[in-house]
N, C-alpha and C. Protein backbone atom coordinates (compact mmCIF):
# COMPACT_ATOMS: atom_id res chain seq x y z
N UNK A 1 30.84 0.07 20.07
CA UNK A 1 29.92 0.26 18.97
C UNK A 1 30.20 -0.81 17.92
N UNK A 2 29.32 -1.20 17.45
CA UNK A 2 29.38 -2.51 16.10
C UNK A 2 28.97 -1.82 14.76
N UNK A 3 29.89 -2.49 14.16
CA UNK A 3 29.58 -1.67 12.66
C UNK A 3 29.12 -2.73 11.79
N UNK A 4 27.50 -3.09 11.22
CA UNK A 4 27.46 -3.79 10.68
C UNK A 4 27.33 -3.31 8.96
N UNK A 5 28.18 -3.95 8.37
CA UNK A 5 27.89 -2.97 6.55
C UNK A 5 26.92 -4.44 6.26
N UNK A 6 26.44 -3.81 5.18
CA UNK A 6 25.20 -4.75 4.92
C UNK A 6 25.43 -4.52 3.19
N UNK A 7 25.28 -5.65 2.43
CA UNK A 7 25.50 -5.47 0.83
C UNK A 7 24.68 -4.59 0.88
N UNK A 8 25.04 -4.13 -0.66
CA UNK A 8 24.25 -2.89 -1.13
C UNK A 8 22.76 -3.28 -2.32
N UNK A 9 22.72 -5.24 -2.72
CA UNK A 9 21.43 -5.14 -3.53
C UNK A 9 21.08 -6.45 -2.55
N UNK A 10 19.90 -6.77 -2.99
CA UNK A 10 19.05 -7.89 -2.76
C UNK A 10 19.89 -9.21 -3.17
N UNK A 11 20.30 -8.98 -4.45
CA UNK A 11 20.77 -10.57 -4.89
C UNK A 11 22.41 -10.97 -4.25
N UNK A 12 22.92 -9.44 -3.79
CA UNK A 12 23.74 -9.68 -2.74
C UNK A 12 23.98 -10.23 -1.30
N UNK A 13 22.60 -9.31 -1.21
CA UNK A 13 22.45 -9.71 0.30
C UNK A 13 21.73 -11.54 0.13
N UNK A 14 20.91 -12.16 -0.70
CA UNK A 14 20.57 -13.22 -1.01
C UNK A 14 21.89 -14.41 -0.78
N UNK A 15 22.95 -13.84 -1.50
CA UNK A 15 24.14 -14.09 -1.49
C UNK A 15 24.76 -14.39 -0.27
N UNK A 16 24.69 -13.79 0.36
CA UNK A 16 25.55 -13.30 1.80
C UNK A 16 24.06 -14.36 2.93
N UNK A 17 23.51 -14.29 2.71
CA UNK A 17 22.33 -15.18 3.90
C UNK A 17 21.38 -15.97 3.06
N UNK A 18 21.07 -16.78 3.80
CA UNK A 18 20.09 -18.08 3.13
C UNK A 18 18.62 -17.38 3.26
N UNK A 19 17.94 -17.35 2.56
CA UNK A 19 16.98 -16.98 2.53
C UNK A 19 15.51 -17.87 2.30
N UNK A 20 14.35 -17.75 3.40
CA UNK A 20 13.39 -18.28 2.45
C UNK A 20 12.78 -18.05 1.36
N UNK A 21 11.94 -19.08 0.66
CA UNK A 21 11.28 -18.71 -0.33
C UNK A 21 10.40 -17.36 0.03
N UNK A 22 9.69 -17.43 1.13
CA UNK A 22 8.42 -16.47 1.39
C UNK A 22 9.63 -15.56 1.17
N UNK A 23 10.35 -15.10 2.09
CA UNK A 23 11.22 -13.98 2.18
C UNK A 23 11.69 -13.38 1.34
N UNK A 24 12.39 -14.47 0.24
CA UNK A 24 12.53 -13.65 -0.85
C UNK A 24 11.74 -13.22 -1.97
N UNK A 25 10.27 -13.37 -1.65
CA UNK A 25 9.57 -13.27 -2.41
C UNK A 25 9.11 -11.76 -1.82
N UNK A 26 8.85 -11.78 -0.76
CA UNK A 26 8.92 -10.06 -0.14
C UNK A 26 9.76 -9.17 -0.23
N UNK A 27 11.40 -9.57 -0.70
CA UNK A 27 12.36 -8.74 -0.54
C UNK A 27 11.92 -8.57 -2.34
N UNK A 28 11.59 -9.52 -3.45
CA UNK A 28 11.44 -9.02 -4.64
C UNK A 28 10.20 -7.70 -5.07
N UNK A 29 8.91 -8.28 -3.55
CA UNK A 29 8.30 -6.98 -3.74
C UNK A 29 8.33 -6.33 -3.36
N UNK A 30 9.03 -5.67 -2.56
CA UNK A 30 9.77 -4.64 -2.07
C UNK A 30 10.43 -3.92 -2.97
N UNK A 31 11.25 -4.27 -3.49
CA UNK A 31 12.27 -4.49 -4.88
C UNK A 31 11.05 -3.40 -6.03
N UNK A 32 10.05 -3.98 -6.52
CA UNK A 32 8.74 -3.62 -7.18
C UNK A 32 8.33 -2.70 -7.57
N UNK A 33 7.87 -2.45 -5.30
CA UNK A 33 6.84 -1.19 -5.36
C UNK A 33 8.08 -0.42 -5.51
N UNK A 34 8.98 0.29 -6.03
CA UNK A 34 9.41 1.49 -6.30
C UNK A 34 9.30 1.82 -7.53
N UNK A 35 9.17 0.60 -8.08
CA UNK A 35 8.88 1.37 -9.75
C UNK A 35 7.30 1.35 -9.87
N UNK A 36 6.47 1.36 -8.76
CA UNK A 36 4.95 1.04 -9.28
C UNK A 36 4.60 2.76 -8.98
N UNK A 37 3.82 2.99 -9.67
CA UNK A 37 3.71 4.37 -9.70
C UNK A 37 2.03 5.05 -8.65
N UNK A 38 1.55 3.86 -8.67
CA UNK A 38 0.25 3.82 -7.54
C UNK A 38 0.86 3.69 -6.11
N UNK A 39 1.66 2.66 -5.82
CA UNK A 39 2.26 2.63 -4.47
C UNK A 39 3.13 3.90 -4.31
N UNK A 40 3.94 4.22 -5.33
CA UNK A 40 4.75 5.57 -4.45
C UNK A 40 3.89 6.82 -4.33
N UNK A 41 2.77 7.14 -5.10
CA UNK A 41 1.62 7.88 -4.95
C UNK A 41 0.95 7.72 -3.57
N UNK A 42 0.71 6.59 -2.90
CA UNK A 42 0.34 6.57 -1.86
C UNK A 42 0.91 6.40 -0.71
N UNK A 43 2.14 6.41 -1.34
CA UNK A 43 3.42 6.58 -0.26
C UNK A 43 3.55 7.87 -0.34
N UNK A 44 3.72 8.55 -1.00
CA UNK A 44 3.96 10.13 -0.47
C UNK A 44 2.81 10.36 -0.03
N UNK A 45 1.76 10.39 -0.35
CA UNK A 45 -0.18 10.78 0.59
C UNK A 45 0.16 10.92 1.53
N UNK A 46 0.69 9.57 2.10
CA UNK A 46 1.13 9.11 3.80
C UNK A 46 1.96 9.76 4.39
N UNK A 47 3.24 9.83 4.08
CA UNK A 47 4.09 10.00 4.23
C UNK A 47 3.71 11.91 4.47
N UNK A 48 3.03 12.27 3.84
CA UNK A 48 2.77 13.62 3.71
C UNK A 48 1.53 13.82 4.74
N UNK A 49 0.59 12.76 5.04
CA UNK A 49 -0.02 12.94 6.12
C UNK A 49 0.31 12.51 7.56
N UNK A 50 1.25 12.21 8.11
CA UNK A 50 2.12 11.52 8.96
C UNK A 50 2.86 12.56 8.91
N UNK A 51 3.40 13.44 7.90
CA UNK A 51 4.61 14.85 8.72
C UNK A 51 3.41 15.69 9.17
N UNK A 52 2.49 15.84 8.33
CA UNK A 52 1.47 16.70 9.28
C UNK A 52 1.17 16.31 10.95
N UNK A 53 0.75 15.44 11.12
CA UNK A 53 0.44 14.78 12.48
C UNK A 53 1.18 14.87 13.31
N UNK A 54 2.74 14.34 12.90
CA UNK A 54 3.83 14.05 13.78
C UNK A 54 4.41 15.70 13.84
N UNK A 55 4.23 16.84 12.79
CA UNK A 55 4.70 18.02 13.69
C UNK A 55 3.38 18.91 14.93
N UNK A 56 2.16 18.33 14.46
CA UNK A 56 1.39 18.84 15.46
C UNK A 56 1.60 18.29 16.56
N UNK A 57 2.31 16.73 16.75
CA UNK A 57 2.22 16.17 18.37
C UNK A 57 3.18 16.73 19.27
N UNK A 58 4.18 17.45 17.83
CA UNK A 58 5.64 17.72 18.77
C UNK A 58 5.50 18.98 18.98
N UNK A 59 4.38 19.76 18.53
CA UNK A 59 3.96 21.38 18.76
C UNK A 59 3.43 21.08 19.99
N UNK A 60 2.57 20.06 20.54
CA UNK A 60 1.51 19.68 21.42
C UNK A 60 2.70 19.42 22.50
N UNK A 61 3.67 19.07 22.73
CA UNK A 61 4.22 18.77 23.16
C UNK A 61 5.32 19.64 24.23
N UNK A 62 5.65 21.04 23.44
CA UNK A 62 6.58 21.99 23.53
C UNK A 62 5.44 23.18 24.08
């Protein structure tokens, strides 16, 4: 088994690997949407319609 630990922020992990521009421009919005209050709104929607689905497939299933 491999144990990889991985820093614990962005400007760490930035630190630790070369990064591209694009890339780190995704890891900053990433970074973002948690304080945006529309994206985590529609992250829970999802997230809340996706446990619905995914326990009916596994009812469908059993």
């Amino acid at each position: 088994m491999i144990t990889i630990e991985l820093p614990p922020t962005i400007n760490q992990w930035q630190k630790t690997v070369a990064l591209s521009a694009n890339e780190t421009a995704k890891l900053e919005l990433m970074r973002q949407a948690t304080t945006d209050p529309m994206f985590m709104a529609d992250l829970q929607e999802n997230m809340t319609v996706f446990a619905g689905v995914d326990a009916e497939w596994w009812e469908a299933i059993q």
